[in-house]
Structure formats: C-alpha cells, structure tokens
Protein backbone atom coordinates (compact mmCIF):
# COMPACT_ATOMS: atom_id res chain seq x y z
CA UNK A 1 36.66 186.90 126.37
CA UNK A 2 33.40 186.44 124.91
CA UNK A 3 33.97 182.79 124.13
CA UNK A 4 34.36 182.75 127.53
CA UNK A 5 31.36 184.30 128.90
CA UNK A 6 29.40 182.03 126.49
CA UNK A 7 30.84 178.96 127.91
CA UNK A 8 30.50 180.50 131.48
CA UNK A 9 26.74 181.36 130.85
CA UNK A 10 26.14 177.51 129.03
CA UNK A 11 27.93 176.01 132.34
CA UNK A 12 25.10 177.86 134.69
CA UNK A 13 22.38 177.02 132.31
CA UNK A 14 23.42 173.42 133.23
CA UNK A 15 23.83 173.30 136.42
CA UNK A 16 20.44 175.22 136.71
CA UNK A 17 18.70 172.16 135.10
CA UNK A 18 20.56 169.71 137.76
CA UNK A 19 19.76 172.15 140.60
CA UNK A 20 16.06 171.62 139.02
CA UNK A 21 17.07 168.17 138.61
CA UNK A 22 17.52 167.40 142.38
CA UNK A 23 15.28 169.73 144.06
CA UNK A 24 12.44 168.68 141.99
CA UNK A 25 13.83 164.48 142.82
CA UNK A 26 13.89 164.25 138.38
CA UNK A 27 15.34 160.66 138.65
CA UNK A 28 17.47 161.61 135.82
CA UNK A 29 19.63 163.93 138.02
CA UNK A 30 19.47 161.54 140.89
CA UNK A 31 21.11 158.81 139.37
CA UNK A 32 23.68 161.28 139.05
CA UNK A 33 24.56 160.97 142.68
CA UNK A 34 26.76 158.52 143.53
CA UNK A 35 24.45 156.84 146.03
CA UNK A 36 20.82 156.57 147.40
CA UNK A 37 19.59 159.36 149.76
CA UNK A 38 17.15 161.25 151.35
CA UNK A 39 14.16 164.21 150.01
CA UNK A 40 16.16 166.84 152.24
CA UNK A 41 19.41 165.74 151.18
CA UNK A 42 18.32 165.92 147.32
CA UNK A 43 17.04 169.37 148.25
CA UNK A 44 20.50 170.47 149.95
CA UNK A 45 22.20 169.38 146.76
CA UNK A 46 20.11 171.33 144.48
CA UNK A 47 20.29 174.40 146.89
CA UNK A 48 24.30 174.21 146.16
CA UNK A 49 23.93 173.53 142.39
CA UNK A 50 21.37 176.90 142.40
CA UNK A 51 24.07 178.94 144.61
CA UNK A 52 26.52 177.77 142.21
CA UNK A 53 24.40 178.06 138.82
CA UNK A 54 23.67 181.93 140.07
CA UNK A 55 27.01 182.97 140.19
CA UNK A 56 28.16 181.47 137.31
CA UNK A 57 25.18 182.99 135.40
CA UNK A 58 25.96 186.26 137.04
CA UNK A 59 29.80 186.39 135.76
CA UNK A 60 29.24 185.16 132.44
CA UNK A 61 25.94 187.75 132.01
CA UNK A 62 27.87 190.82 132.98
CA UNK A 63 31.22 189.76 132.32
CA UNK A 64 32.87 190.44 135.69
CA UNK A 65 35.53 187.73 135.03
CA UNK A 66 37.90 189.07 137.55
CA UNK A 67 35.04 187.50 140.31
CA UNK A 68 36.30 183.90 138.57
CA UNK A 69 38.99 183.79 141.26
CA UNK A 70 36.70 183.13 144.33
CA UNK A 71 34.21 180.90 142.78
CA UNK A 72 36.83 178.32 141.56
CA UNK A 73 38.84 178.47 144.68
CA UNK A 74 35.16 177.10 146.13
CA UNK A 75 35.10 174.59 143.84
CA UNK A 76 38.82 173.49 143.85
CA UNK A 77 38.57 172.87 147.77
CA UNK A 78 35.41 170.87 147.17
CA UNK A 79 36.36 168.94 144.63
CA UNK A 80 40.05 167.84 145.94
CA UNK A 81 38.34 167.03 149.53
CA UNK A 82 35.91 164.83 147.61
CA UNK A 83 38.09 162.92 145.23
CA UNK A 84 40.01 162.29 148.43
CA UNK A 85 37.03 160.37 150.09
CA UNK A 86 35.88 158.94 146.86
CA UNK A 87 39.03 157.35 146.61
CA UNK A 88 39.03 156.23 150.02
CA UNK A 89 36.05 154.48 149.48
CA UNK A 90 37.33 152.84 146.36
CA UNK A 91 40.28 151.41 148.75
CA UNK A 92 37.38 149.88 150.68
CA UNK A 93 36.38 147.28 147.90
CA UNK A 94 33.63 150.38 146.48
CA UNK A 95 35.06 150.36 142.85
CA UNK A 96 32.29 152.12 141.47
CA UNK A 97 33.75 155.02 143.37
CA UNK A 98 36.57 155.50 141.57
CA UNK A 99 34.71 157.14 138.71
CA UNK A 100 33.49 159.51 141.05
CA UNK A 101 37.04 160.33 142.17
CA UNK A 102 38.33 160.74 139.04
CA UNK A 103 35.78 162.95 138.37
CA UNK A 104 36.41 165.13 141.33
CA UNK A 105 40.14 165.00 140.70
CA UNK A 106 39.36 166.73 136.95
CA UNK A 107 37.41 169.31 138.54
CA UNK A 108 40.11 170.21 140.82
CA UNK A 109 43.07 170.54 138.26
CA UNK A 110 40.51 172.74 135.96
CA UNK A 111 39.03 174.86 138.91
CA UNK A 112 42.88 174.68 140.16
CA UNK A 113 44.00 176.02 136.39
CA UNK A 114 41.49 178.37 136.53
CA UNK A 115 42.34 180.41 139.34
CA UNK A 116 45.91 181.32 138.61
CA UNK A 117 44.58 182.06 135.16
CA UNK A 118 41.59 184.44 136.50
CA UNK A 119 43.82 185.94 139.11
CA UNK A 120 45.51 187.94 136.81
CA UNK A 121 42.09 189.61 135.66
CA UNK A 122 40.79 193.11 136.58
CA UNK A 123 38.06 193.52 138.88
CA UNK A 124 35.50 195.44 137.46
CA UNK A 125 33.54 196.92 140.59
CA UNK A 126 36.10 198.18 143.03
CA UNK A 127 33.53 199.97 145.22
CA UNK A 128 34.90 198.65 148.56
CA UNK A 129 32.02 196.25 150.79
CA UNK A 130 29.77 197.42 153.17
CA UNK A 131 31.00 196.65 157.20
CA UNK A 132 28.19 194.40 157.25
CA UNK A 133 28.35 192.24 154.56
CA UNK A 134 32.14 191.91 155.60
CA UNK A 135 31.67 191.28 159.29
CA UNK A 136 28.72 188.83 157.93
CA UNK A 137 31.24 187.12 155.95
CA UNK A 138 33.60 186.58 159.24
CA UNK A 139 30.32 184.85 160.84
CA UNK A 140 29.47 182.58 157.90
CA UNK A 141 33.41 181.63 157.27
CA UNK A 142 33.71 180.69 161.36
CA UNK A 143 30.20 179.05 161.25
CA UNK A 144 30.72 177.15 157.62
CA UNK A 145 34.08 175.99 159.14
CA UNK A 146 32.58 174.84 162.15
CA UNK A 147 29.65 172.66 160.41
CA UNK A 148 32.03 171.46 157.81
CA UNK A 149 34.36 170.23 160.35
CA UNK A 150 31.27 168.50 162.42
CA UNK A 151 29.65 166.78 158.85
CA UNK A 152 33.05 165.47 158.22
CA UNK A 153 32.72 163.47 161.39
CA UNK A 154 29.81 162.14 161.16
CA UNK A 155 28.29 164.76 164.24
CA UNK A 156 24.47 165.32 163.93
CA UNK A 157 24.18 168.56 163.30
CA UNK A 158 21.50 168.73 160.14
CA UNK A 159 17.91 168.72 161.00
CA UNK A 160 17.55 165.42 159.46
CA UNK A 161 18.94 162.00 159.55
CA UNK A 162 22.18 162.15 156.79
CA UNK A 163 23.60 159.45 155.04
CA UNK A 164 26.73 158.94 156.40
CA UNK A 165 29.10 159.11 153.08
CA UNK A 166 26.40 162.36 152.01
CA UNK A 167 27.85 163.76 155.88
CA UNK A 168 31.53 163.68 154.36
CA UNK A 169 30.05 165.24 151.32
CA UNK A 170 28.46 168.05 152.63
CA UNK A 171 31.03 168.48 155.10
CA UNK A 172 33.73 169.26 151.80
CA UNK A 173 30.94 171.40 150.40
CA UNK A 174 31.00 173.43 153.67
CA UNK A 175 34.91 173.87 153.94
CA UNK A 176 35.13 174.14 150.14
CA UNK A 177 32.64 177.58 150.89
CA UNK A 178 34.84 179.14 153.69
CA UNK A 179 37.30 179.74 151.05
CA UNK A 180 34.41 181.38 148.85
CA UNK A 181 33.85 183.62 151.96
CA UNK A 182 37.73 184.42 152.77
CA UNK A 183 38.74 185.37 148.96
CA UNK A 184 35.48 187.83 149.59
CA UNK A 185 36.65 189.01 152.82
CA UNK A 186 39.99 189.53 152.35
CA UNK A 187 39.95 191.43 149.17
CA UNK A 188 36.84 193.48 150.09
CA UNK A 189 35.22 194.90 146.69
CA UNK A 190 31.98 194.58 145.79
CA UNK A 191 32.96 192.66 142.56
CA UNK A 192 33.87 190.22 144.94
CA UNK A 193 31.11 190.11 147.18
CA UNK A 194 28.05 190.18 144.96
CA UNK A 195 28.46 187.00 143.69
CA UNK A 196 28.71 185.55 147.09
CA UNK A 197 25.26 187.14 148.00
CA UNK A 198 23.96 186.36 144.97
CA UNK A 199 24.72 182.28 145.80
CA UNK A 200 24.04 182.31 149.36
CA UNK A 201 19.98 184.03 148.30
CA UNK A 202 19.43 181.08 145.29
CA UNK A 203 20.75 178.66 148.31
CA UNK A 204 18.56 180.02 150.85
CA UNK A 205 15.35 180.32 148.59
CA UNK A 206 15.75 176.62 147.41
CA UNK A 207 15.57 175.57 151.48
CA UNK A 208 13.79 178.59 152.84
CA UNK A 209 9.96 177.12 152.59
CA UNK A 210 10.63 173.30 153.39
CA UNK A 211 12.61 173.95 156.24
CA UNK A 212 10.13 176.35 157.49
CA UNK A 213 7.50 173.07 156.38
CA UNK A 214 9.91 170.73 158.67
CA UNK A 215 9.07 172.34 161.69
CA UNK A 216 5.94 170.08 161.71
CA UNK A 217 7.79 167.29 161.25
CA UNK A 218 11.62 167.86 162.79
CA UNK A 219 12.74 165.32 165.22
CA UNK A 220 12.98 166.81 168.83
CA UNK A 221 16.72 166.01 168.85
CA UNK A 222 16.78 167.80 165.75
CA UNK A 223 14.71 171.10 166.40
CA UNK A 224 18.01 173.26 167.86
CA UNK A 225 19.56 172.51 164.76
CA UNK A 226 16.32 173.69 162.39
CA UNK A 227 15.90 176.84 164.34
CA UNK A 228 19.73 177.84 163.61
CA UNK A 229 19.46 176.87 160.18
CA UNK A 230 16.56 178.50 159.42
CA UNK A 231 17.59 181.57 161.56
CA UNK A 232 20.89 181.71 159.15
CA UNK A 233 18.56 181.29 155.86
CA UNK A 234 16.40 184.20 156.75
CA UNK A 235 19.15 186.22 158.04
CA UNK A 236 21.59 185.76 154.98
CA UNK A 237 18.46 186.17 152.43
CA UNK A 238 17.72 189.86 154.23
CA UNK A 239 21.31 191.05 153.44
CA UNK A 240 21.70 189.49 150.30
CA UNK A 241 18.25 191.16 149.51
CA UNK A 242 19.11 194.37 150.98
CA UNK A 243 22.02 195.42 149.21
CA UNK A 244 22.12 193.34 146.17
CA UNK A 245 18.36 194.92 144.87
CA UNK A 246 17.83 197.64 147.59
CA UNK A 247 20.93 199.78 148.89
CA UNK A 248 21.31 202.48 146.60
CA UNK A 249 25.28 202.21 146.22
CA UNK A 250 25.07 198.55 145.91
CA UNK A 251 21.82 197.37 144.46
CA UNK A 252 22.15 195.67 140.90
CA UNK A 253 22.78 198.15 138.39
CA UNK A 254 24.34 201.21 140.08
CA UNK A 255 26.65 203.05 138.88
CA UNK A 256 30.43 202.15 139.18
C-alpha cells in the first residue's frame, strides 16, 4: 500500500502544477486544452484540477485509501461523458479530437478499475457526518445536477460568456461531481466526507477573489448568476472551514 500512496501523492503533485498551470494562464498547460478559451474558463479548470489535486494529496498523505471509491467514481462519470462528446466531435470532421477521446476513454476504464478495486478497502474514519454537511451534500448534488444538465445544453447559466464545446465540458464535470456528492451522502462517514470538503474549499479559494473582482465587470444578464455562484463559494468554504479545521470532533487531526 505504500507504493500506492506514493503514486497517489506524485498524481496530486501533478495535477497541482496544471491547476497552477491554468489558473496562472502558463501557456504550457493551456495548450493542454483541447481548444482556445476564455481567462474565467482557464480559471474554472484550474479550480477543478486544485479540488481534485487536494483530495488526492489528502488520501495518499494519510493513507485513507478506503476514500478512493468516491473520488474515482467522480472521475469515471467525467471522463466517460467526455470521451463521448470528444468522439462526437471527431464524427464531425474534428479529427484532432479523437486523441482527446481516447484519452478520456483510458481514464474511464482506470478510474472504472479502480473503484471495484478500492471498494473492497476499509474506511478508516467511521465517525458518522454531521446533519449539516449531509443535508449540504443533498443541496450541492440537486444543484450540481441541475447546472450540469443546463451546461450540457448550451443554457447561460455561468457569469461569463462559455465556449460552447467548454459548456459540454463543464457540464460532464458537474454531473461527474453529483456522484462525488452521492457516494458521500449515502455512506455517511467522515472518511468519506472530508475529502469532499477538502475539494470543494481548494475549488472555492481558486474562484473566491475573481468572482468577487467580476462584480465590476459582470454582464447585467449575467449578475443573477454571479450572486448564486458566489453565494455557493462562500457558503461551501464556511462549512468546509468549519468542520474540517474548527469542529472539535471533526477538525483535521482528532482523534478517531
């Protein structure tokens, strides 16, 4: 298992630097992106790769492996939704897509592999989750759901203009969390809700301050939209803050 942990902790490592990579427009990480997009967009992406990068860092640090489960669910959703558009797109005479949906479709068989595999490993931290954080979980699973959906269709619902194939994108991303949310919610232990936290805070302090800068800036049509998402930032950051570093039965570190 500590192979495993190592390889875990050198997988967050890297998708720290791309979360870096694309929140900090490096052009390096950018050309990693299939196509050509927007400063908020770049900054959405690295907000993901940072929610993911935590996690990951978090698992393979302490060694809660039986957390794996949830995380590659996440990614297994994501990743099969997306190789499904990429290679839609390749059917529409965009061959340079097919890469990217062969990509995807490796990601999903090893994040598919990996879950039966992890399923079968204990839990460390069966301390049972706090009403809150599971009736929060019910909100961000029906509202994640509800904006995934919408991207997927192309509705307006970001507080900026989206590329349209970046729309279908996020949309997966969305959907592909709802499943990160559910595995939480329906086995309710702490070991599989800190990780969750932990993701949704390194999301929420990557888009915290600019969104709270694009108030000066937002489109009228668009200023609903900022105020919800910046409502749900500062919300989910106070009860990821609150019980991951401040409740004494939950905070980082207690006891078992």
């Amino acid at each position: 298992m500590k192979t495993i942990r190592i390889l875990i902790l050198i997988g967050g490592l890297v998708i720290l630097t791309l979360a870096f990579g694309f929140t900090f427009r490096i052009p390096l990480a950018l050309n990693l992106w299939p196509w050509q997009d927007g400063r908020y967009s770049h900054l959405f992406i690295g907000s993901i790769l940072a929610a993911v990068s935590a996690a990951a860092l978090w698992i393979g640090w302490t060694g809660e492996l039986g957390a794996l489960p949830a995380g590659s669910l996440n990614v297994f959703v994501i990743a099969l939704t997306t190789s499904v558009y990429f290679f839609s797109l390749a059917g529409q005479r965009r061959a340079e897509m097919l890469v990217f949906g062969l990509i995807s479709m490796l990601m999903a068989f090893i994040s598919y592999a990996t879950f039966f595999w992890s399923r079968r490993l204990p839990l460390t931290d069966q301390r049972p989750t706090p009403k809150l954080v599971r009736v929060s979980f019910g909100i961000f699973i029906a509202s994640l759901f509800l904006a995934g959906g919408a991207l997927v269709l192309h509705m307006p619902i970001f507080p900026w203009d989206l590329n349209p194939d970046s729309s279908v994108i996020f949309g997966c991303i969305f959907l592909g969390d709802v499943f990160y949310f559910l595995y939480g919610l329906f086995r309710p232990h702490w070991g599989n809700a800190f990780g969750q936290l932990l993701s949704f805070l390194a999301y929420d302090l990557v888009l915290i301050v600019p969104f709270v800068l694009l108030f000066n800036t937002v489109k009228p049509d668009r200023m609903i939209s900022l105020i919800v998402y910046v409502a749900v930032l500062i919300y989910s950051a106070g009860l990821a803050v609150y019980y991951l570093f401040i409740n004494l039965q939950t905070r980082f570190g207690s006891a078992l």
